[in-house]
N, C-alpha and C. Protein backbone atom coordinates (compact mmCIF):
# COMPACT_ATOMS: atom_id res chain seq x y z
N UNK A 1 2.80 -25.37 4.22
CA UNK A 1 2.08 -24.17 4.57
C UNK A 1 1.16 -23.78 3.41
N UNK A 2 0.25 -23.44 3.85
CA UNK A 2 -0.60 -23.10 2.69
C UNK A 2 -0.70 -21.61 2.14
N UNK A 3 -1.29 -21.45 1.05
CA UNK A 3 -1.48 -20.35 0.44
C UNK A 3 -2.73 -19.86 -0.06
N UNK A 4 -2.78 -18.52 0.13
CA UNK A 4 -4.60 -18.15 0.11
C UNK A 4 -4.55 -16.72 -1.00
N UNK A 5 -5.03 -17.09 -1.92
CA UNK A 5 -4.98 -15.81 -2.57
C UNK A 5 -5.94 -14.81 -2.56
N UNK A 6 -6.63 -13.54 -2.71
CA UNK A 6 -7.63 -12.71 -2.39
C UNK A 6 -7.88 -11.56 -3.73
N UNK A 7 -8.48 -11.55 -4.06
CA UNK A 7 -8.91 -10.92 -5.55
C UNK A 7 -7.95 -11.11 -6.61
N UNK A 8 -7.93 -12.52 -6.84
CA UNK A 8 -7.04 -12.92 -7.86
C UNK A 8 -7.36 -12.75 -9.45
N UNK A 9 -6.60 -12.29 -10.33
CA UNK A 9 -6.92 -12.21 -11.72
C UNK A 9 -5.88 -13.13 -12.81
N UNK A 10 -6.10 -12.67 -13.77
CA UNK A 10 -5.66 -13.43 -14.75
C UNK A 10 -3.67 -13.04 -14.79
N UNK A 11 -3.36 -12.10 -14.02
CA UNK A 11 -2.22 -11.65 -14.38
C UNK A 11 -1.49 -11.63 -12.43
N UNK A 12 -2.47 -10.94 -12.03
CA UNK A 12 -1.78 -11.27 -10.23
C UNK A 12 -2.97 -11.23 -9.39
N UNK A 13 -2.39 -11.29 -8.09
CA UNK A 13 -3.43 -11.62 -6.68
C UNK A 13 -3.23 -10.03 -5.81
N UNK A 14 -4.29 -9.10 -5.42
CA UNK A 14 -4.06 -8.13 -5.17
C UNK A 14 -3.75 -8.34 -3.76
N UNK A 15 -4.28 -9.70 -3.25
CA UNK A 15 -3.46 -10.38 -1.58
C UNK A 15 -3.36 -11.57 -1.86
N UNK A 16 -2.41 -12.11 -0.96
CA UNK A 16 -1.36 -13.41 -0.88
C UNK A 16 -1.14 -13.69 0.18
N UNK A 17 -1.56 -14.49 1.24
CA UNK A 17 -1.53 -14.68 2.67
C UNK A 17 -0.59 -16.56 2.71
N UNK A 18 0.72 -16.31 2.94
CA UNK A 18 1.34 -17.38 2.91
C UNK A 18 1.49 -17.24 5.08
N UNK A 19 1.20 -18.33 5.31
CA UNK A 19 1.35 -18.82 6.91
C UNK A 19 1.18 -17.51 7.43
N UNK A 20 1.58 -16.98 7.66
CA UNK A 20 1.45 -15.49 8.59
C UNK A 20 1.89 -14.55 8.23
N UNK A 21 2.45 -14.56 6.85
CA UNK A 21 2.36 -13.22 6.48
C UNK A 21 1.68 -12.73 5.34
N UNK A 22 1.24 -11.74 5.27
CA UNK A 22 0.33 -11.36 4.38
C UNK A 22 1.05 -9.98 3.02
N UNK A 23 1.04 -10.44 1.96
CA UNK A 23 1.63 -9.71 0.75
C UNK A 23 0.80 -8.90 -0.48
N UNK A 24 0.81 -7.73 0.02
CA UNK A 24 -0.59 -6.97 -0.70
C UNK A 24 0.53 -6.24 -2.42
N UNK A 25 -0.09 -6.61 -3.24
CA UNK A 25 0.25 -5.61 -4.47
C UNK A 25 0.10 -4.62 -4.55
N UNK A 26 0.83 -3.96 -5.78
CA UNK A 26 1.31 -1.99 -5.60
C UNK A 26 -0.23 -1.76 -5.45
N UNK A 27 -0.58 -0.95 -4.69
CA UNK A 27 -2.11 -0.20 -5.09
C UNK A 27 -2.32 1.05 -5.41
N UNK A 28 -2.62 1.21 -6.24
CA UNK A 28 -2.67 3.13 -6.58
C UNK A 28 -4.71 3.35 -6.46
N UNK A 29 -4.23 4.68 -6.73
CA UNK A 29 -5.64 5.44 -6.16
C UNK A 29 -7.00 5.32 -7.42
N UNK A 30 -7.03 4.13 -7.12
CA UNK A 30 -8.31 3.75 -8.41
C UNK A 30 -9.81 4.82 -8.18
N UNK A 31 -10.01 5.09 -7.24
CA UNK A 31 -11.00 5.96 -6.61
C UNK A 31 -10.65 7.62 -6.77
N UNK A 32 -9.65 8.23 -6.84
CA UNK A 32 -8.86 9.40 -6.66
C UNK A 32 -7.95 9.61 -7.85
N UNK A 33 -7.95 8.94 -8.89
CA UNK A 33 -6.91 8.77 -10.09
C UNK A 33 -7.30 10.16 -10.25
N UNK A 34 -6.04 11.17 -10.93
CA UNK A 34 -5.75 12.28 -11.51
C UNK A 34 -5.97 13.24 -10.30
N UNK A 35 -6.35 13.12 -9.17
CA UNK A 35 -6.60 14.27 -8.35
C UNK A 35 -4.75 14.04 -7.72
N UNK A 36 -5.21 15.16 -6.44
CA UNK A 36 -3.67 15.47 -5.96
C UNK A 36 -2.85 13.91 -5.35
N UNK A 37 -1.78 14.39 -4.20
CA UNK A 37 -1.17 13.62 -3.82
C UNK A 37 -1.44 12.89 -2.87
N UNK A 38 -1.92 13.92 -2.06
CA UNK A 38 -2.72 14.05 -0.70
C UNK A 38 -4.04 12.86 -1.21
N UNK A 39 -4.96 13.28 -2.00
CA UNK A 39 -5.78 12.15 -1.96
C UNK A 39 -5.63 11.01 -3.01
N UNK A 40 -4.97 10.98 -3.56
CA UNK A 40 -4.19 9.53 -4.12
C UNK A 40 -3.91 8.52 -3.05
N UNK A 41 -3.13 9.14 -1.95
CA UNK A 41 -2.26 8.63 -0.57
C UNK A 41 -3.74 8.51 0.23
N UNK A 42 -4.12 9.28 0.41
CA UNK A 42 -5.30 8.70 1.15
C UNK A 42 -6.13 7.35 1.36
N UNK A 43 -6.60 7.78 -0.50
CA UNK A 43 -7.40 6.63 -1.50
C UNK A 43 -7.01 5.27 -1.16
N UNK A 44 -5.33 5.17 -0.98
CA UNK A 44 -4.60 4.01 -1.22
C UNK A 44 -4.15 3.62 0.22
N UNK A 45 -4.23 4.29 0.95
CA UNK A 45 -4.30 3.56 2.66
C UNK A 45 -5.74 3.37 3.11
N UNK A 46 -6.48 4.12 2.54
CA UNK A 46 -7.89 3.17 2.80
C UNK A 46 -7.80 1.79 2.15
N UNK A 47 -8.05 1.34 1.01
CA UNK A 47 -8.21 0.53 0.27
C UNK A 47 -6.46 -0.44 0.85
N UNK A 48 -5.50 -0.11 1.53
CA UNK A 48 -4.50 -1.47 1.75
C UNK A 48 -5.33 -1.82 3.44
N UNK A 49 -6.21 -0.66 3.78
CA UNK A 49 -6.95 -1.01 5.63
C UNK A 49 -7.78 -2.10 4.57
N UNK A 50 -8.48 -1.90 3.67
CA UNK A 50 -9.69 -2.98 3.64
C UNK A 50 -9.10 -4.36 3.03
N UNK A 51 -7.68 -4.23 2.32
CA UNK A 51 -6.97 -5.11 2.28
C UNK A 51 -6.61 -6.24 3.43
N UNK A 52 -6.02 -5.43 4.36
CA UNK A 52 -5.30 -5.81 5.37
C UNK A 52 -6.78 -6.68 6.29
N UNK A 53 -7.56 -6.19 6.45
CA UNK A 53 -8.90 -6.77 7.34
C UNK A 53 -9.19 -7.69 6.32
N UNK A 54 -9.71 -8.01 5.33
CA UNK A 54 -9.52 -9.10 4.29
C UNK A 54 -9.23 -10.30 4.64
N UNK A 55 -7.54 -9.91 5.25
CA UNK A 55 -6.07 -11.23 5.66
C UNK A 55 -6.00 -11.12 6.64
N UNK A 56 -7.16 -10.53 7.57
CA UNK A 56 -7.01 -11.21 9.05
C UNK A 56 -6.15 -10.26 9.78
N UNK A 57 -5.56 -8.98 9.36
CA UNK A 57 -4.83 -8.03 10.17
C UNK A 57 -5.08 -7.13 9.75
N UNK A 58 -3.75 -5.65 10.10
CA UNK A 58 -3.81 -4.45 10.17
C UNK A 58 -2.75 -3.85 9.98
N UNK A 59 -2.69 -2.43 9.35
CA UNK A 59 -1.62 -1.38 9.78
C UNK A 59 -0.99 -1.63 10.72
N UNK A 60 -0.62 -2.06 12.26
CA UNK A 60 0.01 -2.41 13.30
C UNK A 60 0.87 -3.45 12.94
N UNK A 61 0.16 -4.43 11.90
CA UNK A 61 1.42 -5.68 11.96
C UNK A 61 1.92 -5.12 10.45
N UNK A 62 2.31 -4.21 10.32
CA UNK A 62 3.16 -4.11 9.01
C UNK A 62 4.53 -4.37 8.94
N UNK A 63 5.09 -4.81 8.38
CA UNK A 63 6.38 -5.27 8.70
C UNK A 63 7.48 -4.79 7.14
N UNK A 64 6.54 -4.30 5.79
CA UNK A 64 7.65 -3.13 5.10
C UNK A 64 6.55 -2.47 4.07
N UNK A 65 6.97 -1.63 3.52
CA UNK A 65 6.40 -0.74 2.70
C UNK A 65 7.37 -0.51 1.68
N UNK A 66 6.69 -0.23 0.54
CA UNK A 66 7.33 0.56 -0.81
C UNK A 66 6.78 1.15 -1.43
N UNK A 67 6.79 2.58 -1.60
CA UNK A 67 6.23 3.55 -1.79
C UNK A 67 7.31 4.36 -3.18
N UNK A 68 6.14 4.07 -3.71
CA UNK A 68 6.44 4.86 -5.59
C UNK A 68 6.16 6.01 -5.47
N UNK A 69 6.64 7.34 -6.35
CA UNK A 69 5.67 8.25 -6.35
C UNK A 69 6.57 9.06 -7.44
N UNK A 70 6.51 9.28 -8.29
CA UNK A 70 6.03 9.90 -9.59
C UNK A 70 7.20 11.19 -9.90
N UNK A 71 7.55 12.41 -8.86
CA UNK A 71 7.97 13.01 -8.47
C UNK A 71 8.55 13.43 -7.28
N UNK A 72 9.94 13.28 -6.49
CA UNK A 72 9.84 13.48 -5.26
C UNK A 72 9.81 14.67 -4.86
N UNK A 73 9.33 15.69 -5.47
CA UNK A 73 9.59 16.75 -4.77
C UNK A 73 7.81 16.46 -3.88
N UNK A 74 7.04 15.85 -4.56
CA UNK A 74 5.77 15.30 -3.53
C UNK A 74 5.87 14.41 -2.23
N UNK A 75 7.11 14.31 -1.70
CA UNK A 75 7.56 13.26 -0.91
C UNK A 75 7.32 13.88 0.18
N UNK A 76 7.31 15.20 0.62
CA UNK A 76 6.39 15.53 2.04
C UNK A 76 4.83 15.75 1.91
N UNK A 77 4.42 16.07 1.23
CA UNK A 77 3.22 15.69 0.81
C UNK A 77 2.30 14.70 0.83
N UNK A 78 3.50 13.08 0.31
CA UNK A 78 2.86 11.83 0.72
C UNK A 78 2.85 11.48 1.93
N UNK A 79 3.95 11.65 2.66
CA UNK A 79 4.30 11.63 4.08
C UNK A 79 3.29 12.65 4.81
N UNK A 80 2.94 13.43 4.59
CA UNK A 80 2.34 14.26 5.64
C UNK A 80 0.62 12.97 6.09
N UNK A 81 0.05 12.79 4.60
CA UNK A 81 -0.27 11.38 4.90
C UNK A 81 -0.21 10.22 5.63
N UNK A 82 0.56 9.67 5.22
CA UNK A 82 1.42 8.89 5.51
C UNK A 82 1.20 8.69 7.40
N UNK A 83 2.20 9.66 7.53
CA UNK A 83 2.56 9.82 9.11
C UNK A 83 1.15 9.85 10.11
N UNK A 84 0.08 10.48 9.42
CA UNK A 84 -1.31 10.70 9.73
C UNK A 84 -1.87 9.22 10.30
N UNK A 85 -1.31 8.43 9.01
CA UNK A 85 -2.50 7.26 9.00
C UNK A 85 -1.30 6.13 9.88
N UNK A 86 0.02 5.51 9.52
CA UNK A 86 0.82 4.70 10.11
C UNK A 86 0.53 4.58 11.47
N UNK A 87 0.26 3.38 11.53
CA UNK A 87 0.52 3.12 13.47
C UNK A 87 1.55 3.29 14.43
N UNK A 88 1.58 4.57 15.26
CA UNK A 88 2.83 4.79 16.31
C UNK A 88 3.06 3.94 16.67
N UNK A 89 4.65 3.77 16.85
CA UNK A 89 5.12 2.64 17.68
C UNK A 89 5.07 1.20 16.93
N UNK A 90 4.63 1.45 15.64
CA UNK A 90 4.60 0.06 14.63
C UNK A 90 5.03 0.09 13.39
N UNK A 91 6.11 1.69 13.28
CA UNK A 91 6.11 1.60 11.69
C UNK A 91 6.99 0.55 10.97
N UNK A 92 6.79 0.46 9.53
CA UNK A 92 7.34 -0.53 9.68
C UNK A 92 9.00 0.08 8.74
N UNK A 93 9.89 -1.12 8.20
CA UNK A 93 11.10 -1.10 7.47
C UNK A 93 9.94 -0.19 5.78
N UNK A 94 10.61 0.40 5.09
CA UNK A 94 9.86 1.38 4.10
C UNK A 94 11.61 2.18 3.50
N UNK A 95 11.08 1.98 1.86
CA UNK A 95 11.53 2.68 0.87
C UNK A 95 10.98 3.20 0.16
N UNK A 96 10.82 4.73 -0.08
CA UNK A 96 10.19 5.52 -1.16
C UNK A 96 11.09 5.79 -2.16
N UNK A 97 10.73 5.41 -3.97
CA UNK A 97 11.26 5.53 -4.59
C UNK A 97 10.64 6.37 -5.90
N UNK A 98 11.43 7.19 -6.97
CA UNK A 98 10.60 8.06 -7.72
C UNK A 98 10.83 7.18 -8.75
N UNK A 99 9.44 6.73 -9.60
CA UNK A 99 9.17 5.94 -10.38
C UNK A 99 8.53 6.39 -11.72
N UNK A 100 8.56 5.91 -12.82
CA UNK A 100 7.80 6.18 -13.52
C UNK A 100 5.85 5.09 -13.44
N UNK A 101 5.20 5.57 -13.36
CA UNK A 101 3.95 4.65 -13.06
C UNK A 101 2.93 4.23 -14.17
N UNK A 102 2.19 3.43 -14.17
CA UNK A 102 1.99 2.64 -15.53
C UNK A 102 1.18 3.59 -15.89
N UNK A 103 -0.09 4.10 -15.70
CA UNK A 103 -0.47 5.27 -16.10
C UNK A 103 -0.78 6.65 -15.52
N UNK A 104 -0.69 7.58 -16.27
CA UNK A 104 -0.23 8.81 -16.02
C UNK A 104 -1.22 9.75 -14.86
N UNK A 105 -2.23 9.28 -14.73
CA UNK A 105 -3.22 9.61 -13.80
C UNK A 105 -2.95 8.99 -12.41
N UNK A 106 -1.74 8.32 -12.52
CA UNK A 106 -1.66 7.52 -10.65
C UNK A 106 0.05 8.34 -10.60
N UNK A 107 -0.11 9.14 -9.17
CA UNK A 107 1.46 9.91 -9.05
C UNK A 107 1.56 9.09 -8.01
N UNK A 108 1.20 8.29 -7.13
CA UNK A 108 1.64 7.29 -5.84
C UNK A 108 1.09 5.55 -5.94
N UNK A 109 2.28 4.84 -6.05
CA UNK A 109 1.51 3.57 -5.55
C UNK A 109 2.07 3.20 -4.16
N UNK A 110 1.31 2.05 -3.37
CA UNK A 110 2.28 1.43 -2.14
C UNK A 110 1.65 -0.05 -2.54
N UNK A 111 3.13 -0.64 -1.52
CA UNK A 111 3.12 -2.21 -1.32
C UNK A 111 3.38 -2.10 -0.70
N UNK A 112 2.49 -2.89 0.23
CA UNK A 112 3.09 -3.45 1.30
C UNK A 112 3.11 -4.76 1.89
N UNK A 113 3.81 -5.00 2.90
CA UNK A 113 3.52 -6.93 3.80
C UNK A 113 3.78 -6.87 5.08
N UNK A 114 2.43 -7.71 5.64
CA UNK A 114 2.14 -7.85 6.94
C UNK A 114 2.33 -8.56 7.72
N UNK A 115 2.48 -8.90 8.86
CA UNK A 115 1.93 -10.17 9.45
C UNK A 115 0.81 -10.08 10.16
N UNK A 116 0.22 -11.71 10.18
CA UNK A 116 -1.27 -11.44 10.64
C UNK A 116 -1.29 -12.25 12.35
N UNK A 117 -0.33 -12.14 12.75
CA UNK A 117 -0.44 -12.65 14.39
C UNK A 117 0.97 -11.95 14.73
């Protein structure tokens, strides 16, 4: 089976499309850094949609999530998000965990993995 990597650098691949499933790295809000939660979470489900179309799928074939975030008392906050953007009827397996994050201007990252058929 082959392997396809998608904005690869010297340290990781921000996508990884092995046979049909597709493996996106943590993404935090490179666009939205230091603003709230709400648009951190935003920032970063846009940018895993332009991911996901990239590898040939979508939000619908998600199959888990892991969701960092900084503080949980922001955990309805991300979710109010969250729930906004996720596809009914497709969510997928998901753990939110309170993390410390590499720098101090990102309070949310997500990972997630797809399949693309």
């Amino acid at each position: 089976m082959s392997i396809q990597r998608l904005e690869t650098g010297p340290r990781m691949s921000q996508v990884v499309v092995h046979g049909n499933t597709v493996y996106l790295a943590g993404v935090v809000a490179n666009n939205a850094a230091g603003e709230s939660v709400t648009k951190q979470t935003q920032d970063i489900l846009a940018t895993i949609d332009g991911h996901l179309a990239k590898a040939g799928t979508d939000k619908s074939k998600l199959l888990s999530a892991t969701i960092y975030i900084t503080d949980m008392k922001t955990f309805q906050e991300m979710n109010a998000v969250w729930d906004a953007w996720v596809s009914p009827g497709n969510t997928p397996a998901r753990a939110t965990v309170e993390a410390k994050l590499a720098a101090p201007q990102y309070t949310v990252e997500i990972m997630v993995v797809a399949a693309k058929s």
